[in-house]
Protein backbone atom coordinates (compact mmCIF):
# COMPACT_ATOMS: atom_id res chain seq x y z
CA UNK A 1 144.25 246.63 43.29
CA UNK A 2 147.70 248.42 42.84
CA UNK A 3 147.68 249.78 46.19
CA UNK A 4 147.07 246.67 47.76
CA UNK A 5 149.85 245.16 46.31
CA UNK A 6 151.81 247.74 47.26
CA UNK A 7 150.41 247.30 51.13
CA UNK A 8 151.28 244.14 50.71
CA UNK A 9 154.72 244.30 49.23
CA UNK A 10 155.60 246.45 52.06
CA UNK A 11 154.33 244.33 54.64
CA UNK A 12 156.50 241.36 53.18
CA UNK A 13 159.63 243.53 53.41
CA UNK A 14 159.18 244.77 56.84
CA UNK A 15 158.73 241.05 58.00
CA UNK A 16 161.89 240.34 56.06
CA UNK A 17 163.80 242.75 57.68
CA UNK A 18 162.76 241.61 61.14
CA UNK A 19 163.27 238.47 60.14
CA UNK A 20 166.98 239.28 59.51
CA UNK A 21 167.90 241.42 62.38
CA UNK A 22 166.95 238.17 64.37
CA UNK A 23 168.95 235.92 62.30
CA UNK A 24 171.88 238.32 63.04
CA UNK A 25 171.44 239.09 66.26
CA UNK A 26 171.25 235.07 67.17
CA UNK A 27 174.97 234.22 66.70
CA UNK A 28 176.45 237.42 68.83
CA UNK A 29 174.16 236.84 71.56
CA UNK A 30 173.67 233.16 71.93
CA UNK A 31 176.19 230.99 70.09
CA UNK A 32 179.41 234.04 70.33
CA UNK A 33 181.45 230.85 71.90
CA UNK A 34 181.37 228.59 68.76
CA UNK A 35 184.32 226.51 68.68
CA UNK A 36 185.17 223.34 66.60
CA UNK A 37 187.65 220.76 68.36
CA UNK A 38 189.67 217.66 68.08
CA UNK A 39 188.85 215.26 70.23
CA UNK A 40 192.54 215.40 72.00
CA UNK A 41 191.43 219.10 72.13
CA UNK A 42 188.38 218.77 73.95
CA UNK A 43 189.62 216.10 76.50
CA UNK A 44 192.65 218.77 77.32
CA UNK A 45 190.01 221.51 77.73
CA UNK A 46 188.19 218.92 80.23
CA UNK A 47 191.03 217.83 82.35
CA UNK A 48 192.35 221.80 82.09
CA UNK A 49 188.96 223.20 83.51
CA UNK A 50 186.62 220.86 84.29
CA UNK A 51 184.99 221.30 88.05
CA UNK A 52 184.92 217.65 89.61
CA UNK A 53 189.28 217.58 88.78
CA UNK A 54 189.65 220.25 90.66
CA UNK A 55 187.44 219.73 93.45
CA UNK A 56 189.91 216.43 93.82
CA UNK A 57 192.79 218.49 93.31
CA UNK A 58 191.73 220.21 96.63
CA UNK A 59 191.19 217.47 97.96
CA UNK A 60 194.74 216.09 97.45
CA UNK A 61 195.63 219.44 98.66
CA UNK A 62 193.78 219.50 102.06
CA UNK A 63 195.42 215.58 102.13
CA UNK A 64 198.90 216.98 101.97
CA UNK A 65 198.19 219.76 104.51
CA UNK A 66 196.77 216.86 107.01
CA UNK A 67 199.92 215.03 106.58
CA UNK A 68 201.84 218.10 108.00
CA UNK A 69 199.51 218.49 110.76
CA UNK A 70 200.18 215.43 112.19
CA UNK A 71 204.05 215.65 111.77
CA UNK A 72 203.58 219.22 113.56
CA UNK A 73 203.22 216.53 116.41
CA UNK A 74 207.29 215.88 116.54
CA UNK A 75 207.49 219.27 117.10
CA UNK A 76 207.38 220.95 120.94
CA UNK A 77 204.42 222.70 121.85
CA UNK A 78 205.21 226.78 123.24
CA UNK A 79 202.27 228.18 124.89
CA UNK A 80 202.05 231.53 126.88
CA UNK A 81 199.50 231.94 130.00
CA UNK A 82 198.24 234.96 131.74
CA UNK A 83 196.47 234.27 134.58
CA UNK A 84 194.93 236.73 137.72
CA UNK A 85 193.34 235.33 141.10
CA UNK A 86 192.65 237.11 144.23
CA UNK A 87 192.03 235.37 147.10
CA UNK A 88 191.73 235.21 151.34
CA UNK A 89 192.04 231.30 151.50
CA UNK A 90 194.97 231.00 154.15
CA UNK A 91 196.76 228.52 151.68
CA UNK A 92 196.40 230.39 148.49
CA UNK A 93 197.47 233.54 149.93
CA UNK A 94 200.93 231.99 151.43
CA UNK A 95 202.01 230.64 148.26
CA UNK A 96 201.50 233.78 146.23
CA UNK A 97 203.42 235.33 148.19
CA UNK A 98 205.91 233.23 148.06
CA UNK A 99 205.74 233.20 144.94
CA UNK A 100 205.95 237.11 144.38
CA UNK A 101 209.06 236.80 146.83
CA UNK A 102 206.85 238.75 148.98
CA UNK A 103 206.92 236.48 152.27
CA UNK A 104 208.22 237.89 155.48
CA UNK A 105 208.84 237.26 158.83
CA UNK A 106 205.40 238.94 160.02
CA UNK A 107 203.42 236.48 157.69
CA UNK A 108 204.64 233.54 160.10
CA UNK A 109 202.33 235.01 162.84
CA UNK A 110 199.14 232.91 163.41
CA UNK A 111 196.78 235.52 162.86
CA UNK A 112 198.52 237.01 159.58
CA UNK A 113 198.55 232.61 158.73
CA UNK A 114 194.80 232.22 159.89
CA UNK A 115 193.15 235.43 158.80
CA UNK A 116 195.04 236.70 155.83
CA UNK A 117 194.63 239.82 154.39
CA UNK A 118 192.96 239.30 150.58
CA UNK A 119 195.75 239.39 148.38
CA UNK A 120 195.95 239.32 144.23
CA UNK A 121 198.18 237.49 141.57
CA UNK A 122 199.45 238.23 137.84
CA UNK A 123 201.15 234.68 137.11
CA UNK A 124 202.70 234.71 133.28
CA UNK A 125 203.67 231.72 131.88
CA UNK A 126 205.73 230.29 129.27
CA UNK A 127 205.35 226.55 128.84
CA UNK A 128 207.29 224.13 125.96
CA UNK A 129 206.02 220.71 125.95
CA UNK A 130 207.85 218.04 123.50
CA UNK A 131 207.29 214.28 123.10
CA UNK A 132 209.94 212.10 123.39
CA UNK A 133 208.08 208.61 122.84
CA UNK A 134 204.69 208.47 121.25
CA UNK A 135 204.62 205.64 118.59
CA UNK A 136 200.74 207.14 117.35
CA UNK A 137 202.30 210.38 116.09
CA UNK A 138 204.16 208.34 113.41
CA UNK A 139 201.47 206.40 112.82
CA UNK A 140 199.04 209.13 112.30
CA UNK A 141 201.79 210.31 109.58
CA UNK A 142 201.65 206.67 108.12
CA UNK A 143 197.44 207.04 107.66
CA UNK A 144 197.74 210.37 106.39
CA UNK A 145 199.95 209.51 104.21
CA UNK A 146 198.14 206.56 102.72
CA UNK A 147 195.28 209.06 102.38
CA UNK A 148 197.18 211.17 100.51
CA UNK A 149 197.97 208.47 98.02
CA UNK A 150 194.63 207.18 98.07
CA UNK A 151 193.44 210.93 96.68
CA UNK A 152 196.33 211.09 94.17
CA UNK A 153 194.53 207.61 93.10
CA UNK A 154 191.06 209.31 93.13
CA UNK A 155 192.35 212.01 91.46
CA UNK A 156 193.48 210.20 88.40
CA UNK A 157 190.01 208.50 88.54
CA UNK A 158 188.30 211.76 88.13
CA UNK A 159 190.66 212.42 85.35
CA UNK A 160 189.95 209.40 83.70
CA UNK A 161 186.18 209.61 84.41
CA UNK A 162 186.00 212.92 82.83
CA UNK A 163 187.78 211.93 79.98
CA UNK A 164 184.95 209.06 79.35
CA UNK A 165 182.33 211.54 78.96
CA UNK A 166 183.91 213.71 76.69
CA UNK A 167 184.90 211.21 74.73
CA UNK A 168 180.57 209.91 74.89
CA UNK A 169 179.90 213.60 74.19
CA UNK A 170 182.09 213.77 70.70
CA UNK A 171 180.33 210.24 69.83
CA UNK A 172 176.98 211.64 70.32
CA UNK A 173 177.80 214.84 68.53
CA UNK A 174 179.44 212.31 65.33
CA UNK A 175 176.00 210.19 65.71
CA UNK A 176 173.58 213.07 65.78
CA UNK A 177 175.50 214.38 62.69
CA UNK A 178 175.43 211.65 60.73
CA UNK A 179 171.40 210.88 61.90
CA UNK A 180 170.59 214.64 60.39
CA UNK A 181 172.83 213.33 57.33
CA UNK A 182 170.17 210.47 57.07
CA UNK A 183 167.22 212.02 57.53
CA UNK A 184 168.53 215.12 55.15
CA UNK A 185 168.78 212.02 52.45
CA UNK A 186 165.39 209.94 53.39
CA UNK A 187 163.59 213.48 53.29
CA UNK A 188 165.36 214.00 49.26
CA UNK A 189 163.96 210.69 48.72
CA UNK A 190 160.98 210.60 50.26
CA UNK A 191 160.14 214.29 47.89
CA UNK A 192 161.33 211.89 45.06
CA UNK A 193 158.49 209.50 45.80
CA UNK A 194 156.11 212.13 46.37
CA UNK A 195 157.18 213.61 42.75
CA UNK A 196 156.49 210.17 40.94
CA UNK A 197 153.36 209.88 42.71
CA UNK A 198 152.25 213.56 41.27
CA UNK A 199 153.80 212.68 37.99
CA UNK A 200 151.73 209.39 37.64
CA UNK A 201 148.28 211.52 38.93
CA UNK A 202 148.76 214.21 36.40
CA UNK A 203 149.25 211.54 33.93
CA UNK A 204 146.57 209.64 35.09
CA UNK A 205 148.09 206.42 35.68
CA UNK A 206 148.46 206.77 39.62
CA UNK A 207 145.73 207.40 41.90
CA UNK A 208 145.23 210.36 44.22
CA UNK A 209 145.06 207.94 47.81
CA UNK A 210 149.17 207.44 46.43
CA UNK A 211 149.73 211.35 46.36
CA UNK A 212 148.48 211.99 49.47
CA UNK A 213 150.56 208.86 51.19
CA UNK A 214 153.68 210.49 49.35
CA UNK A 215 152.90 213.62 50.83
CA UNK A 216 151.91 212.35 54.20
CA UNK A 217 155.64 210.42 54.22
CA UNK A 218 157.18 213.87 53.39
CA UNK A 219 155.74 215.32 56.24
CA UNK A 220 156.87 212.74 58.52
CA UNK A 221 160.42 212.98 57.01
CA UNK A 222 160.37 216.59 57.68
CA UNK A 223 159.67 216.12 61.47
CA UNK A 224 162.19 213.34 62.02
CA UNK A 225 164.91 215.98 60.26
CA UNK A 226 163.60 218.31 62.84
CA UNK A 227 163.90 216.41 65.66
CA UNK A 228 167.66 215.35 64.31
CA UNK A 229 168.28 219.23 63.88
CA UNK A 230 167.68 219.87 67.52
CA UNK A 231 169.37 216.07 68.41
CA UNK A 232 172.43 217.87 67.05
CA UNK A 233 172.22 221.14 69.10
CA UNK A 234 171.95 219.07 72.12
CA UNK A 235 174.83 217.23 71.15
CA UNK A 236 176.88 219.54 71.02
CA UNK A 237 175.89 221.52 74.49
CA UNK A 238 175.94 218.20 76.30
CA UNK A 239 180.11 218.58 74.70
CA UNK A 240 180.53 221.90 76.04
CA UNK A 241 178.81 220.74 79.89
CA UNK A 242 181.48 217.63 79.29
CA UNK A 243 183.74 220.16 79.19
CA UNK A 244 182.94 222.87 81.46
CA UNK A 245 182.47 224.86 79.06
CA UNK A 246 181.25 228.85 79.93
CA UNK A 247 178.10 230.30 79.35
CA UNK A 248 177.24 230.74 75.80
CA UNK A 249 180.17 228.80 74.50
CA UNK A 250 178.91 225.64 72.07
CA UNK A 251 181.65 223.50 71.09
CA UNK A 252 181.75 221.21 68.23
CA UNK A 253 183.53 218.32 66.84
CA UNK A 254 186.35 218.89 63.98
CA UNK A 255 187.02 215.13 63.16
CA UNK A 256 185.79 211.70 63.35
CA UNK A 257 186.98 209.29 66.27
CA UNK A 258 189.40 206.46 65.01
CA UNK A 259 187.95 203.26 67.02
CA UNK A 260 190.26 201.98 69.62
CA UNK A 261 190.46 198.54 68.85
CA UNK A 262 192.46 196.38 70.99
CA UNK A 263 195.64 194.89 70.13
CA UNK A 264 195.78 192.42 73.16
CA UNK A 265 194.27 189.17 74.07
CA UNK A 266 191.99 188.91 76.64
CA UNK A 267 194.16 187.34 79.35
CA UNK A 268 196.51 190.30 78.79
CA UNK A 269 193.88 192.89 79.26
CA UNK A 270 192.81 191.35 82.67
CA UNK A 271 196.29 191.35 83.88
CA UNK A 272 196.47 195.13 82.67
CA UNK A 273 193.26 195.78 84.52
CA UNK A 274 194.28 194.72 87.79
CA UNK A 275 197.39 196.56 87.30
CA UNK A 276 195.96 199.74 86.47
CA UNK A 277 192.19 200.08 87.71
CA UNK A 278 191.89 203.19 89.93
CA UNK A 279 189.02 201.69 92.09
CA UNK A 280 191.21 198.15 92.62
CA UNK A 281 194.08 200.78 93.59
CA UNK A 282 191.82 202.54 95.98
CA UNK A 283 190.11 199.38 97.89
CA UNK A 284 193.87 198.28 98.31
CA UNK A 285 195.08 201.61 99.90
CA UNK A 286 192.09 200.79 102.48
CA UNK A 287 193.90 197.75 103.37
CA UNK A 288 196.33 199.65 104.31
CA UNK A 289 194.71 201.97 106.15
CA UNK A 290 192.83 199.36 108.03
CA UNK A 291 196.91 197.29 108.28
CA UNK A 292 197.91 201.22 110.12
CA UNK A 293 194.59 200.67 112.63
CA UNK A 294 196.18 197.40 113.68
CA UNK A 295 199.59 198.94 114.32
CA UNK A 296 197.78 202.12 116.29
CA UNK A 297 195.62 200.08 117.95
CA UNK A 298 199.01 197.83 119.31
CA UNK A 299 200.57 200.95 119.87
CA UNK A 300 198.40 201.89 122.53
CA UNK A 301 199.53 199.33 124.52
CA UNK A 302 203.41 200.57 125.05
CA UNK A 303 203.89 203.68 127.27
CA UNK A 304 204.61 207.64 126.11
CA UNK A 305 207.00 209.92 127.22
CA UNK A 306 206.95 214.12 127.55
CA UNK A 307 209.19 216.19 128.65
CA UNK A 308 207.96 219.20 129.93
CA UNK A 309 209.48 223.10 130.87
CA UNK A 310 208.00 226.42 131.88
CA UNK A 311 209.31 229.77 132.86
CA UNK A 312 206.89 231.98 135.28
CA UNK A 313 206.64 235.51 136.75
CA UNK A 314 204.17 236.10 139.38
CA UNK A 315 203.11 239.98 140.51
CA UNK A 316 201.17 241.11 142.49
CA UNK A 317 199.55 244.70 140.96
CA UNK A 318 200.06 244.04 137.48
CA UNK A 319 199.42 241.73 134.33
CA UNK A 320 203.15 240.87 133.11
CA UNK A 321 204.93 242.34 136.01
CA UNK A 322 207.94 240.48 137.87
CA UNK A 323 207.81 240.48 141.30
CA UNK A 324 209.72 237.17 141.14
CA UNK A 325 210.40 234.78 138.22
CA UNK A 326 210.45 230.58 138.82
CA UNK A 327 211.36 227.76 135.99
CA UNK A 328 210.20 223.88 135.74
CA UNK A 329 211.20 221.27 134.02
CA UNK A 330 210.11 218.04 134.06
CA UNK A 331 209.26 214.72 132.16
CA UNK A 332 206.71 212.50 132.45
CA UNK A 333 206.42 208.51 131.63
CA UNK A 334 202.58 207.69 131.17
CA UNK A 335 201.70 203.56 130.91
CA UNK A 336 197.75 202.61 130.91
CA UNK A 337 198.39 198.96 132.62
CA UNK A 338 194.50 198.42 132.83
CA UNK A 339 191.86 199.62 130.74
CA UNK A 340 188.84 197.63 131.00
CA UNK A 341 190.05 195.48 127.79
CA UNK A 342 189.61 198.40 125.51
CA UNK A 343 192.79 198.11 123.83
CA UNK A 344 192.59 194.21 123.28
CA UNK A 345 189.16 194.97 121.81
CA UNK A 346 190.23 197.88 119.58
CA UNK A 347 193.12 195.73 117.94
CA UNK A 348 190.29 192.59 117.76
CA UNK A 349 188.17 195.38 115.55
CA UNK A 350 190.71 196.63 113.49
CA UNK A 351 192.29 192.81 112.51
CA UNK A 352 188.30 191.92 111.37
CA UNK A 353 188.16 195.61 109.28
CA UNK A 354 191.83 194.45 107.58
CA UNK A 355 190.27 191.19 106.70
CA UNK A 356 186.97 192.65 105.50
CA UNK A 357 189.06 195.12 103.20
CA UNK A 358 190.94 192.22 101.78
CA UNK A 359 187.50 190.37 101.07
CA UNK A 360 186.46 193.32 99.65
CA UNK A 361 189.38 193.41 97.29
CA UNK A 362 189.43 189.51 96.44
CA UNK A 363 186.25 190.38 95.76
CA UNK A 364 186.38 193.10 93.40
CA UNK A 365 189.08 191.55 91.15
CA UNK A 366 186.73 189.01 90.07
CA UNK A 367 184.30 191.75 89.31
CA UNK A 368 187.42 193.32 87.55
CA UNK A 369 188.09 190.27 85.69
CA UNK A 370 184.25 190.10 84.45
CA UNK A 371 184.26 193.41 83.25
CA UNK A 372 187.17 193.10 81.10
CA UNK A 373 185.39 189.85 79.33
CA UNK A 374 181.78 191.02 79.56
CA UNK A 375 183.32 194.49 77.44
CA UNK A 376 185.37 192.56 75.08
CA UNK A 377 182.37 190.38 74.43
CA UNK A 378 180.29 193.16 73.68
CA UNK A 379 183.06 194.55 71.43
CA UNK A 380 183.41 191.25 69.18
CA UNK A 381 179.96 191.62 69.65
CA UNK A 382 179.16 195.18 67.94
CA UNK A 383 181.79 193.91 65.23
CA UNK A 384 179.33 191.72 64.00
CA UNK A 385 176.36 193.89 64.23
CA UNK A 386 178.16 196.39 62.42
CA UNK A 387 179.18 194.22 59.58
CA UNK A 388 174.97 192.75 59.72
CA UNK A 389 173.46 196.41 59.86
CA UNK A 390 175.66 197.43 56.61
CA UNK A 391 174.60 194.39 54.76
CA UNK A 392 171.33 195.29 55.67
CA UNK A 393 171.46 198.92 54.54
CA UNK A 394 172.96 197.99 51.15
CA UNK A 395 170.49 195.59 50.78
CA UNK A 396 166.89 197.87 51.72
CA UNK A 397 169.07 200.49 49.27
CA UNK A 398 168.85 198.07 46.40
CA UNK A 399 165.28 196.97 47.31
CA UNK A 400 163.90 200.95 47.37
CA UNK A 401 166.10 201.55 44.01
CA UNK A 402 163.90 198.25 42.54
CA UNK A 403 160.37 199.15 43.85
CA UNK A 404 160.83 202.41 42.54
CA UNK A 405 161.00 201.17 39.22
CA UNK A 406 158.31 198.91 39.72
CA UNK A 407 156.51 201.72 40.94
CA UNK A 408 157.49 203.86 37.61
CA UNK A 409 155.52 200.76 35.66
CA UNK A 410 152.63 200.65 37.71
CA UNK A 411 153.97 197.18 39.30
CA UNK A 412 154.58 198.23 42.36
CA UNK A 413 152.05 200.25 45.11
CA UNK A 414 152.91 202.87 46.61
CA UNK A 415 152.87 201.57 50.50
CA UNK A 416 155.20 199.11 48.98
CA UNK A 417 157.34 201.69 47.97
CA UNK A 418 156.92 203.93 51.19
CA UNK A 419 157.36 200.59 53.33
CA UNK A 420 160.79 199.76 51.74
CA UNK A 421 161.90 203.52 52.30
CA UNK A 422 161.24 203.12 55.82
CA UNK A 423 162.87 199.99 55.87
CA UNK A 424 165.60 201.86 53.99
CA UNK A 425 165.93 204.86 56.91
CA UNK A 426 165.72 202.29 59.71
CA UNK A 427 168.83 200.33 58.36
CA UNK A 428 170.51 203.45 57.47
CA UNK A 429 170.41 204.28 61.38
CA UNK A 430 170.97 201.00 62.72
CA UNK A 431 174.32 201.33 60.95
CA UNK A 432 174.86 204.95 62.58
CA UNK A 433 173.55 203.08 65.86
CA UNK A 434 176.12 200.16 65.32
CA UNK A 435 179.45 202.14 64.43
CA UNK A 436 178.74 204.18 67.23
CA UNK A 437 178.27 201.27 69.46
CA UNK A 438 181.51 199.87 68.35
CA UNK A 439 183.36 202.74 69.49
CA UNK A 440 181.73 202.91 72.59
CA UNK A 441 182.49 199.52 73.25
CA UNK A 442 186.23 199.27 71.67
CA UNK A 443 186.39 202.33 74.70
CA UNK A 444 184.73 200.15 77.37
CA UNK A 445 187.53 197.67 77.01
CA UNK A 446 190.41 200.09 77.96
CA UNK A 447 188.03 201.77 80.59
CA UNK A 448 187.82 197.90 81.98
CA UNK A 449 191.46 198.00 81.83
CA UNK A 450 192.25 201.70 83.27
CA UNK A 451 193.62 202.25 80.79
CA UNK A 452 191.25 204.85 78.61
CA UNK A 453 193.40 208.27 79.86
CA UNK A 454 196.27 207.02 78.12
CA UNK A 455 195.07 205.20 75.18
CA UNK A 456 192.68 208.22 74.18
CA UNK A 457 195.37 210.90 74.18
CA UNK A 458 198.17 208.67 72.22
């Protein structure tokens, strides 16, 4: 018998110790990142780091670098040519050489004219062109331009956008907290009933069937406090992913969320929305844009002018050589007088895409306008539930604290009691449910305004 003991007794440590190099070896590896932040914190880490900002960011860069591609139109155009031909073709032949300077007196016979000898050509060219009149250059700066400010615009939607789920993310992490916090306390209370319901067996004034329901409610406590356990994990990686947060990192929240609660009317928050709403911005900068088609499209109609100028060396054995040297320069006036009706039709397009973007707009600030009222609604809305669901949970405390004592005096059942405990932990989460559904909503009114960014990081 002793050395069994002692088998077993060693057994029990060794598990122990495993047990503990696992617990220790759990934070270095998997959770070395832990961090606790504010919420300001964790927005800043977002809008620092996060990947969809700066994929815009590029964007607004590769915006800017279009704009100076199309102003690289003012400037002239310098090309160099190198060119070789060889040739018997009576005509070709004359004017390379008299282009080499090479032309004599015996070329003029009409044998040398007819029946040329083959001859070759090195022509090297330098060429400038430069536009002097093209009204679509500046207009292709104008659209780029309104581009650019159109990505500046989705830029600070990103921003904002980002921002909104981080500031979900800390809720969830606050709600999942305070969820564990409630099942932690049904599960203390739920062992209490279980307790009474031994005490009474043992005594012999409760019945067995009661024990076992006790127990069975324990054991269906313990599993919702699981569940909340790993709610809270989640939670909290769903934060870091809101943040772009690196592998192994696992950021948490280090204080509650003060609800935003608006200090305007409603009529003043729609005027603020239309004001400052990123998407309204945006459909508006694609009025311009479609305003700018109208102009190009007009634009096509008046004529361009290029000027034009070239310096050339021609030779006859080798690439670059100068057997003679020429220059040009020149400009040309180009006018489309007929074109089939393509232009008319082009401007006919672009006036019905202007008006469809300003239908689109009129449009969208009536959606604007419903947003703003349907969240404030739902705000005044959660206000109420919130004050209900905490009402509620006083009350199903007070109504658990009674049938207990009933219970104690054998007045009471025990599914009675059990029943008003679960009425008890359904309240308590409706309330976690409803103050987190406030602040969600108190934030849906400044996101229907545009406003969020700003009112978040005060």
């Amino acid at each position: 018998m002793a050395v069994f003991e002692s088998d077993q007794w060693s057994e029990s440590v060794r598990k122990i110790i495993i047990s503990m190099a696992v617990i220790l070896a759990l934070p270095v590896s998997a959770y070395a990142g832990n961090a606790n932040v504010t919420l300001r914190e964790a927005i800043s880490l977002a809008l620092e780091r996060h990947h969809l900002i700066k994929a815009a960011g590029f964007e607004r860069t590769a915006a800017t670098s279009e704009e100076s591609i199309k102003k690289s139109r003012y400037l002239p155009r310098i090309l160099m040519e190198e060119g070789v031909v060889a040739s018997n073709a009576p005509t070709r032949v004359f004017m390379m050489k008299l282009d080499q300077g090479r032309f004599g007196a015996s070329d003029f016979e009409i044998s040398n004219l007819n029946h040329p000898k083959a001859s070759n050509d090195f022509s090297t060219k330098l060429i400038l062109e430069q536009p002097l009149f093209d009204l679509s250059i500046g207009q292709g700066v104008e659209m780029v331009k309104n581009e650019e400010k159109k990505r500046d615009l989705l830029l600070e939607g990103r921003r904002q956008e980002v921002a909104a789920k981080v500031y979900s993310a800390y809720l969830e992490i606050r709600r999942a907290r305070a969820y564990l916090k409630a099942t932690e306390q049904a599960l203390i209370d739920a062992r209490e009933h279980q307790r009474l319901a031994v005490v009474r067996s043992e005594a012999g004034a409760g019945l067995k069937s009661d024990e076992l329901r006790a127990r069975t409610f324990v054991s269906e406590v313990e599993q919702q406090n699981i569940t909340a356990n790993n709610n809270l994990l989640l939670a909290k990686m769903k934060l870091t992913r809101a943040t772009a947060g690196n592998a192994g990192e696992l950021l948490d929240i280090s204080d509650g969320i003060d609800v935003m609660h608006p200090v305007m009317g409603i009529d003043d928050l729609k005027k603020l929305a239309l004001q400052n709403r990123i998407d309204m911005k945006t459909m508006e900068k694609d009025v311009d844009k479609a305003a700018l088609g109208v102009k190009m499209a007009r634009s096509a109609y008046l004529p361009t002018i290029y000027a034009d100028a070239s310096y050339q060396l021609n030779d006859r054995d080798v690439p670059f050589g100068n057997d003679n040297d020429s220059w040009f320069v020149g400009a040309t006036l180009r006018w489309e007088l007929f074109d089939g009706m393509r232009r008319r039709n082009e401007v006919k397009k672009n006036v019905a895409l202007e008006k469809a973007a300003a239908e689109y707009v009129d449009d969208y600030r009536q959606e604007v306008d419903l947003q703003v009222m349907e969240s404030f609604l739902r705000y005044q809305e959660a206000l109420k539930k919130l004050e209900v669901a905490r009402n509620s949970s006083v009350d199903a405390d007070e109504s658990v604290r009674l049938l207990e004592k009933r219970f104690q005096n054998s007045l009471a059942t025990m599914s009675e009691l059990l029943d008003a405990q679960t009425a008890l932990n359904r309240a308590r989460a409706n309330v976690i449910d409803t103050e987190n559904q406030l602040a969600l909503s108190a934030a849906d009114i400044y996101l229907a305004a545009g406003t969020f960014l700003q009112e978040v990081m005060k």
